[in-house]
N, C-alpha and C. Protein backbone atom coordinates (compact mmCIF):
# COMPACT_ATOMS: atom_id res chain seq x y z
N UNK A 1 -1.91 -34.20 -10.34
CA UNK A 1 -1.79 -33.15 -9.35
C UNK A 1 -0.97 -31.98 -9.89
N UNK A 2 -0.63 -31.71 -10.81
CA UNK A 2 -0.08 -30.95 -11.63
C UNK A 2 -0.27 -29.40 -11.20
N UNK A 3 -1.84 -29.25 -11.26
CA UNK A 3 -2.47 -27.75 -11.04
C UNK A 3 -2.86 -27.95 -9.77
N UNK A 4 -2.27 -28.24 -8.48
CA UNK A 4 -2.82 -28.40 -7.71
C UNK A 4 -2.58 -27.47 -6.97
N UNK A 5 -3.83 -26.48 -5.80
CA UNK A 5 -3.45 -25.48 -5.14
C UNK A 5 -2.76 -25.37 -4.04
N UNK A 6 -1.78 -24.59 -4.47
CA UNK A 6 -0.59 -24.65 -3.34
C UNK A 6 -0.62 -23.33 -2.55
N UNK A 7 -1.56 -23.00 -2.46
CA UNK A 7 -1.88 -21.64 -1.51
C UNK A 7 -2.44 -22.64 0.01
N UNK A 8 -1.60 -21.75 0.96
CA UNK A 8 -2.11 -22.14 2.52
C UNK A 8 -3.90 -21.89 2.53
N UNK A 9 -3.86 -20.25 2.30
CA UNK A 9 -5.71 -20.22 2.75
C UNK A 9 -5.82 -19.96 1.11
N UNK A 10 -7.44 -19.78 1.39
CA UNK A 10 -8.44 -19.93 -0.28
C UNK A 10 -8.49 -18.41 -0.64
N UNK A 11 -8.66 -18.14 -1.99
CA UNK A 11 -8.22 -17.14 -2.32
C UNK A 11 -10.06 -16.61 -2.66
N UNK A 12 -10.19 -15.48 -3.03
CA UNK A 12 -11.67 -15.66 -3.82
C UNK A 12 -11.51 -13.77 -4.12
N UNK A 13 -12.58 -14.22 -5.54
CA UNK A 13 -12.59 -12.81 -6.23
C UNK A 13 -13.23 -11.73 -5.44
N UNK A 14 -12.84 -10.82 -4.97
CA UNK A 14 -13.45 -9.58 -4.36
C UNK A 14 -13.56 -8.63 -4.93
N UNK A 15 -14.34 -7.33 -5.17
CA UNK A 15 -14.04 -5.96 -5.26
C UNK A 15 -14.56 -5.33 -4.38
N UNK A 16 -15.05 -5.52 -3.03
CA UNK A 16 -15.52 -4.89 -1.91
C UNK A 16 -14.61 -4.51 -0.73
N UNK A 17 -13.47 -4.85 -0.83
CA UNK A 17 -12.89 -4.47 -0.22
C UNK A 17 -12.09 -2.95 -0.47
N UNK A 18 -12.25 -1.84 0.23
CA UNK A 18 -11.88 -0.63 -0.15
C UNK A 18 -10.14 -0.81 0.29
N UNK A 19 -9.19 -0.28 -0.03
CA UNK A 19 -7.84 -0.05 0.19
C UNK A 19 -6.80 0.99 0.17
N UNK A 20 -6.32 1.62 0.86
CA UNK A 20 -5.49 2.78 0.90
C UNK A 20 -4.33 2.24 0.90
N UNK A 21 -3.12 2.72 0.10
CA UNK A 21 -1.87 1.85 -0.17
C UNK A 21 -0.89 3.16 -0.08
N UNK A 22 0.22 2.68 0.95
CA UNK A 22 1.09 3.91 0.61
C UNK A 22 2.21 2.97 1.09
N UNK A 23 3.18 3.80 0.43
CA UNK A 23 4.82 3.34 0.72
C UNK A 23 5.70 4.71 0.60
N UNK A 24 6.83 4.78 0.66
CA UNK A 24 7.92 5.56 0.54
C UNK A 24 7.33 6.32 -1.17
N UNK A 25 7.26 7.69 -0.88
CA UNK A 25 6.55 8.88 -2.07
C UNK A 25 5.27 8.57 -2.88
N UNK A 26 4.56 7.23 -2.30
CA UNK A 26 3.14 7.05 -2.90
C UNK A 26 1.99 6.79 -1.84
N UNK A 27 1.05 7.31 -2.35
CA UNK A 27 -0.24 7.07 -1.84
C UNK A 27 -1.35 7.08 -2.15
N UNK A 28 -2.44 6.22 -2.34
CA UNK A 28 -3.12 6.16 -3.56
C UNK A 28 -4.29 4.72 -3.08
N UNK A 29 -5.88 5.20 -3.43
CA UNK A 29 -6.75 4.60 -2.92
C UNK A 29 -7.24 3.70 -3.99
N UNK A 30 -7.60 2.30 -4.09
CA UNK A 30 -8.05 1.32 -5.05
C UNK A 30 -9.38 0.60 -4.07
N UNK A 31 -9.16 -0.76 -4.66
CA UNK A 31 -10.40 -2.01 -4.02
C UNK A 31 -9.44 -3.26 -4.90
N UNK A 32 -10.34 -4.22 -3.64
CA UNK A 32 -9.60 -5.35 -4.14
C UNK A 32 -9.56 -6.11 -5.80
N UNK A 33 -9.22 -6.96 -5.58
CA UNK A 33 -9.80 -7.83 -6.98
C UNK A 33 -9.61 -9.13 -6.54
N UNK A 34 -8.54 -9.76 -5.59
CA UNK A 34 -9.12 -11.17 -4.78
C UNK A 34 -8.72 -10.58 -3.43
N UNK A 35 -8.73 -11.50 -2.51
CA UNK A 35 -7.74 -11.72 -1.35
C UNK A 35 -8.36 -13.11 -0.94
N UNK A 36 -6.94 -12.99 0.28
CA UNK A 36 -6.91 -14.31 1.11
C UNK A 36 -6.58 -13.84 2.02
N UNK A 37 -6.19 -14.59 3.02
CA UNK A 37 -5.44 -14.39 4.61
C UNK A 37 -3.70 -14.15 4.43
N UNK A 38 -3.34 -14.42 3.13
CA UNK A 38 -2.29 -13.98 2.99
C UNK A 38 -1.81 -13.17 2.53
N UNK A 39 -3.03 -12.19 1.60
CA UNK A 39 -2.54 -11.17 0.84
C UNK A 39 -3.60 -10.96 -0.15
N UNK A 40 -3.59 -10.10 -0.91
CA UNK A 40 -4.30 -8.83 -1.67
C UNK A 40 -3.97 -8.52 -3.05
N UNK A 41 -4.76 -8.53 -3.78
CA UNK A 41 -4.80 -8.33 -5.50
C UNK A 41 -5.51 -7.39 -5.72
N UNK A 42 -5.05 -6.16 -6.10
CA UNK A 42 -5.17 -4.69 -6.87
C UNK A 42 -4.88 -3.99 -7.92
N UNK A 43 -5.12 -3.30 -8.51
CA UNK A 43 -4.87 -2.26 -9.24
C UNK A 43 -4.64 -1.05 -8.93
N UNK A 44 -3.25 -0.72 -9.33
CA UNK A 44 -3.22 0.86 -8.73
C UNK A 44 -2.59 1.52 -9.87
N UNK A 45 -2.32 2.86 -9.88
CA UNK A 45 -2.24 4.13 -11.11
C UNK A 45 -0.83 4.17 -11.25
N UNK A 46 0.22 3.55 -10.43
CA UNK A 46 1.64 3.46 -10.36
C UNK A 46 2.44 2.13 -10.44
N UNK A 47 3.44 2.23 -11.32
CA UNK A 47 4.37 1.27 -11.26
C UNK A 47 4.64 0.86 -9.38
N UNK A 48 4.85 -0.25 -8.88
CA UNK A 48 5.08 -0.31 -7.80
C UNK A 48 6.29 -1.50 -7.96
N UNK A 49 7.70 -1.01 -7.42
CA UNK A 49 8.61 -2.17 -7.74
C UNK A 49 8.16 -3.43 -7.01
N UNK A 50 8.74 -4.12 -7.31
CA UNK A 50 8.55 -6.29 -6.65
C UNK A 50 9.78 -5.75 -4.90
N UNK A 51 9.31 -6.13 -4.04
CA UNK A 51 9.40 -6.12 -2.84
C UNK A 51 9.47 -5.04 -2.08
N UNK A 52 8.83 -4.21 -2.75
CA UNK A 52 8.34 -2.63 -2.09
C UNK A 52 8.07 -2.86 -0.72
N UNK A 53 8.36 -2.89 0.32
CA UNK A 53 7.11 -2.55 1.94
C UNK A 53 6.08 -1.44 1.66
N UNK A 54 4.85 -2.09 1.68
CA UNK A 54 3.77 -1.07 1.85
C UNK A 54 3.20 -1.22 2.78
N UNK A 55 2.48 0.12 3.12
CA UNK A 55 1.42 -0.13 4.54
C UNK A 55 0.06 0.01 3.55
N UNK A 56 -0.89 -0.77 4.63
CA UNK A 56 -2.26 -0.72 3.85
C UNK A 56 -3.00 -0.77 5.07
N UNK A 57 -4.56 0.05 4.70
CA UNK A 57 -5.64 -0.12 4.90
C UNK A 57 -6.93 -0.40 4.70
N UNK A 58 -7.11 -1.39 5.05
CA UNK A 58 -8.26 -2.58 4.35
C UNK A 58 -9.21 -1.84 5.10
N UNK A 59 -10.81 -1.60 4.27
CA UNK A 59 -12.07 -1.76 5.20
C UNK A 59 -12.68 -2.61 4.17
N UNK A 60 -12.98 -4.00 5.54
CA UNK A 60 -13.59 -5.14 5.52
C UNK A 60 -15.10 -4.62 5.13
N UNK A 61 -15.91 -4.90 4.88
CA UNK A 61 -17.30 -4.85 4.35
C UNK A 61 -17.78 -5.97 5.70
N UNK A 62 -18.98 -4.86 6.33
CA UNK A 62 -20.06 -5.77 7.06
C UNK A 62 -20.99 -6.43 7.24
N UNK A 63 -22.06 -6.52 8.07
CA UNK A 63 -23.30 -6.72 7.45
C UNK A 63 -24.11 -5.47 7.10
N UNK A 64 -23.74 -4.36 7.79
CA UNK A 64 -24.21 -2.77 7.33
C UNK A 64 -22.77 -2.31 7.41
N UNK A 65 -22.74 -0.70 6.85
CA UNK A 65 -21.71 0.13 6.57
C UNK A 65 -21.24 0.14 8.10
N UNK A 66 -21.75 0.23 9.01
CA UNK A 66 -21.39 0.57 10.17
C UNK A 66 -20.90 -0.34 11.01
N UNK A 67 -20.87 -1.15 10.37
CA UNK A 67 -20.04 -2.78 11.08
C UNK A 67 -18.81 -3.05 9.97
N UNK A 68 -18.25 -2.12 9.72
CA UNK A 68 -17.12 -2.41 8.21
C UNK A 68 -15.81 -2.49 9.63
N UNK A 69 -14.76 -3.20 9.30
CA UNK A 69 -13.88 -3.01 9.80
C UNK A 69 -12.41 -2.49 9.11
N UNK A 70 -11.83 -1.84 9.76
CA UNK A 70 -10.40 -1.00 9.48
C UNK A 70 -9.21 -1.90 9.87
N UNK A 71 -8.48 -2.54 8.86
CA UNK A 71 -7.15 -3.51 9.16
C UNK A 71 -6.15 -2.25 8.90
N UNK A 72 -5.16 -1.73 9.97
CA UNK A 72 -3.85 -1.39 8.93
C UNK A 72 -2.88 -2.56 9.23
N UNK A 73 -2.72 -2.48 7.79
CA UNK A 73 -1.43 -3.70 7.78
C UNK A 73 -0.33 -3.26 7.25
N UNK A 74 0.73 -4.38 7.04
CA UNK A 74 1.83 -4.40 6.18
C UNK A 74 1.86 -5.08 5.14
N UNK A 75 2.87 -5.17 4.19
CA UNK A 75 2.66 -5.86 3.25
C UNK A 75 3.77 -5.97 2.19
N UNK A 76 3.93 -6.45 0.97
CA UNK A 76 5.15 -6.29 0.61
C UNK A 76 4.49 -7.26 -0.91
N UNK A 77 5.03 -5.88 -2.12
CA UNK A 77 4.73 -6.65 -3.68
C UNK A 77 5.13 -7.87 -3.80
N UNK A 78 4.69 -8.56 -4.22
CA UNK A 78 5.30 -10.03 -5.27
C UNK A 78 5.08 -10.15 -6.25
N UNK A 79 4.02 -9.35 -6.93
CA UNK A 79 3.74 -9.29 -8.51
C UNK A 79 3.56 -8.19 -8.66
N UNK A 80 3.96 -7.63 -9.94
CA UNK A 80 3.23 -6.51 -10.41
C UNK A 80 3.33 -6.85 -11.89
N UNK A 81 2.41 -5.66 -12.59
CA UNK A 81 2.85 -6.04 -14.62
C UNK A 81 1.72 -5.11 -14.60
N UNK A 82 1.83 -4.44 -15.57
CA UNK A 82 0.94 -3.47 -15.97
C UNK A 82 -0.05 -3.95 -16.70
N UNK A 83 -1.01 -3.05 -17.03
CA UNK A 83 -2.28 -3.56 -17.85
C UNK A 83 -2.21 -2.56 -19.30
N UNK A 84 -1.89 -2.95 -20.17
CA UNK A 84 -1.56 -2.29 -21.64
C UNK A 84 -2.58 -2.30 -22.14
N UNK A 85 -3.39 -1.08 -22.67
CA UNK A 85 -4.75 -1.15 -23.67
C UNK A 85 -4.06 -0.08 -25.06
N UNK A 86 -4.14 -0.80 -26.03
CA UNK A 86 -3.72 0.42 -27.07
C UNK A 86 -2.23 1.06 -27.19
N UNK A 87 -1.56 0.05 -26.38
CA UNK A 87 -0.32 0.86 -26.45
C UNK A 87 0.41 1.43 -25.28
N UNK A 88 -0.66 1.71 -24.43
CA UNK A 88 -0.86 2.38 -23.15
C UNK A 88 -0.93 1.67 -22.21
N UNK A 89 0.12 2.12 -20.75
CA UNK A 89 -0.32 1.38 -19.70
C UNK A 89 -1.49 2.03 -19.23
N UNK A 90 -2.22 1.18 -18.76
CA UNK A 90 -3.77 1.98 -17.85
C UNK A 90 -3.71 2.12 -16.84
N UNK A 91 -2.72 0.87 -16.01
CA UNK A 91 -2.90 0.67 -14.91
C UNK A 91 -1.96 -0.31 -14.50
N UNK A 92 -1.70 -0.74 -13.27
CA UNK A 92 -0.99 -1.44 -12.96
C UNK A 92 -1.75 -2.78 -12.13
N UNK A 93 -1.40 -4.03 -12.05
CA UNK A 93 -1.64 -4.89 -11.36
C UNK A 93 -1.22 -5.33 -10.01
N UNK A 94 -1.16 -5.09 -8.80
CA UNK A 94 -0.31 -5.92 -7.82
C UNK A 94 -0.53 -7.27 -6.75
N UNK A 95 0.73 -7.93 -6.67
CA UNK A 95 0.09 -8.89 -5.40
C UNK A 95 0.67 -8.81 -4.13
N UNK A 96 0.09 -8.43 -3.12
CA UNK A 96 0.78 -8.11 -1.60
C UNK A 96 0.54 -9.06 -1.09
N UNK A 97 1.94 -9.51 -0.03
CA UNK A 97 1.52 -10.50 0.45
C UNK A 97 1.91 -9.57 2.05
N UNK A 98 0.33 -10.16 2.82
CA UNK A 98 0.93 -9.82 4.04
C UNK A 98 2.07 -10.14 4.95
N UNK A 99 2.54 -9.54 5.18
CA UNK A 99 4.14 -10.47 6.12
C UNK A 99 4.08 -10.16 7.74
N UNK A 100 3.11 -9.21 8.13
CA UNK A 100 2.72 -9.55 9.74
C UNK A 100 1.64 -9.20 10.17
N UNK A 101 0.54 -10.04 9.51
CA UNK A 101 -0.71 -10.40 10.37
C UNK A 101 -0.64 -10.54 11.50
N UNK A 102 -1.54 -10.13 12.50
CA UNK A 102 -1.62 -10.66 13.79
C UNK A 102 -2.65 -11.82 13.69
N UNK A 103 -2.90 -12.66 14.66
CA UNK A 103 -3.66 -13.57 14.30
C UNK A 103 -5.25 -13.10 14.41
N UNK A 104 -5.12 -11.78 15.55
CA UNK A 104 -7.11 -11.50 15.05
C UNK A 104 -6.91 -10.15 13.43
N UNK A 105 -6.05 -10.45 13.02
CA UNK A 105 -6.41 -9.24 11.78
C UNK A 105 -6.27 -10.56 10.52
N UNK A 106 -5.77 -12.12 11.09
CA UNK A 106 -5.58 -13.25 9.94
C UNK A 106 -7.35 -13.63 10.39
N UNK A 107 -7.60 -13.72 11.21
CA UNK A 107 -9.03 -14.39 11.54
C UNK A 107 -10.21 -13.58 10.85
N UNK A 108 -10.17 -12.56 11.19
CA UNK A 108 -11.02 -11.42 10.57
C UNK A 108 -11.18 -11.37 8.97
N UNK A 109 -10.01 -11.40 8.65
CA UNK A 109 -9.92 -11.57 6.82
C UNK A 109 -10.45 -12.95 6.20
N UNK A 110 -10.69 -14.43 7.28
CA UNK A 110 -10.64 -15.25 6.98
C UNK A 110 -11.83 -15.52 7.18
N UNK A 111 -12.87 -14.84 8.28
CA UNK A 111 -14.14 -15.04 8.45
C UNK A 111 -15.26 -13.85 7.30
N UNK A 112 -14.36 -12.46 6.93
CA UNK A 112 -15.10 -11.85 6.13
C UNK A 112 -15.35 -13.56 4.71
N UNK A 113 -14.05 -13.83 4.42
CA UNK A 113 -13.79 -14.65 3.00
C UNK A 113 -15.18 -15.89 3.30
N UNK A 114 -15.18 -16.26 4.52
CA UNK A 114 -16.24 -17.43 4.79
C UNK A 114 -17.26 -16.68 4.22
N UNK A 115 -17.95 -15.97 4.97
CA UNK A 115 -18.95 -15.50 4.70
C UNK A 115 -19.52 -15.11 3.19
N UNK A 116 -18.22 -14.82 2.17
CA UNK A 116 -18.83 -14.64 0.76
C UNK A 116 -18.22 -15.86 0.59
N UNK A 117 -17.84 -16.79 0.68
CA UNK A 117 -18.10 -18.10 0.05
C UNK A 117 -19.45 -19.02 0.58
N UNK A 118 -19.64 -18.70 1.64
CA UNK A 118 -21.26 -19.23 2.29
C UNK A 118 -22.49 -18.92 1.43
N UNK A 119 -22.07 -18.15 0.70
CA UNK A 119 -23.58 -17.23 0.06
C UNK A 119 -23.60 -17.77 -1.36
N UNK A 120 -22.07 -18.00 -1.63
CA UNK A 120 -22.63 -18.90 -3.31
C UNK A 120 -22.46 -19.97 -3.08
């Protein structure tokens, strides 16, 4: 049991999720790279320190564009590390973890995640 997953909900690779990220003097639009019901994996163009408060806005992907839904949340870094190509940072990595979901904005994130795990 060594590698065993110690995450509450399931995590899964996304990039459909669109995201607007701002905190205190930043603001700046990406997409996901996983999520869960607890939080969010991105790339953004800025160093972002480890326990930053950020606000975010998730649009969920529907079954058409017109069924997408708008989360604003909260959130707060736990990882970051840059992405070095050549010498160069390119980019940055982050992991937000949400810290006050309501329970229909935890349900919503948890039924988009069903749904792309239903399909593979």
């Amino acid at each position: 049991m060594k590698n065993a997953e110690r995450r509450k909900f399931p995590r899964i690779k996304d990039k459909e999720i669109a995201v607007k990220l701002s905190g205190e003097g930043f603001n700046t639009i990406t997409q996901s790279l996983d999520v869960s019901a607890s939080g969010i994996y991105c790339k953004v163009d800025r160093r972002i320190p480890l326990m930053t408060r950020v606000q975010l806005a998730l649009v969920i992907p529907g079954k058409t564009s017109s069924h997408a839904n708008t989360l604003k949340v909260e959130g707060v870094v736990v990882r970051e590390h840059p992405v070095i190509n050549n010498g160069k940072v390119q980019h940055y990595d982050v992991a937000i973890f949400f810290d006050s979901l309501s329970p229909e904005e935890r349900r919503m994130i948890t039924q988009y995640i069903e749904t792309k795990t239903s399909k593979n």
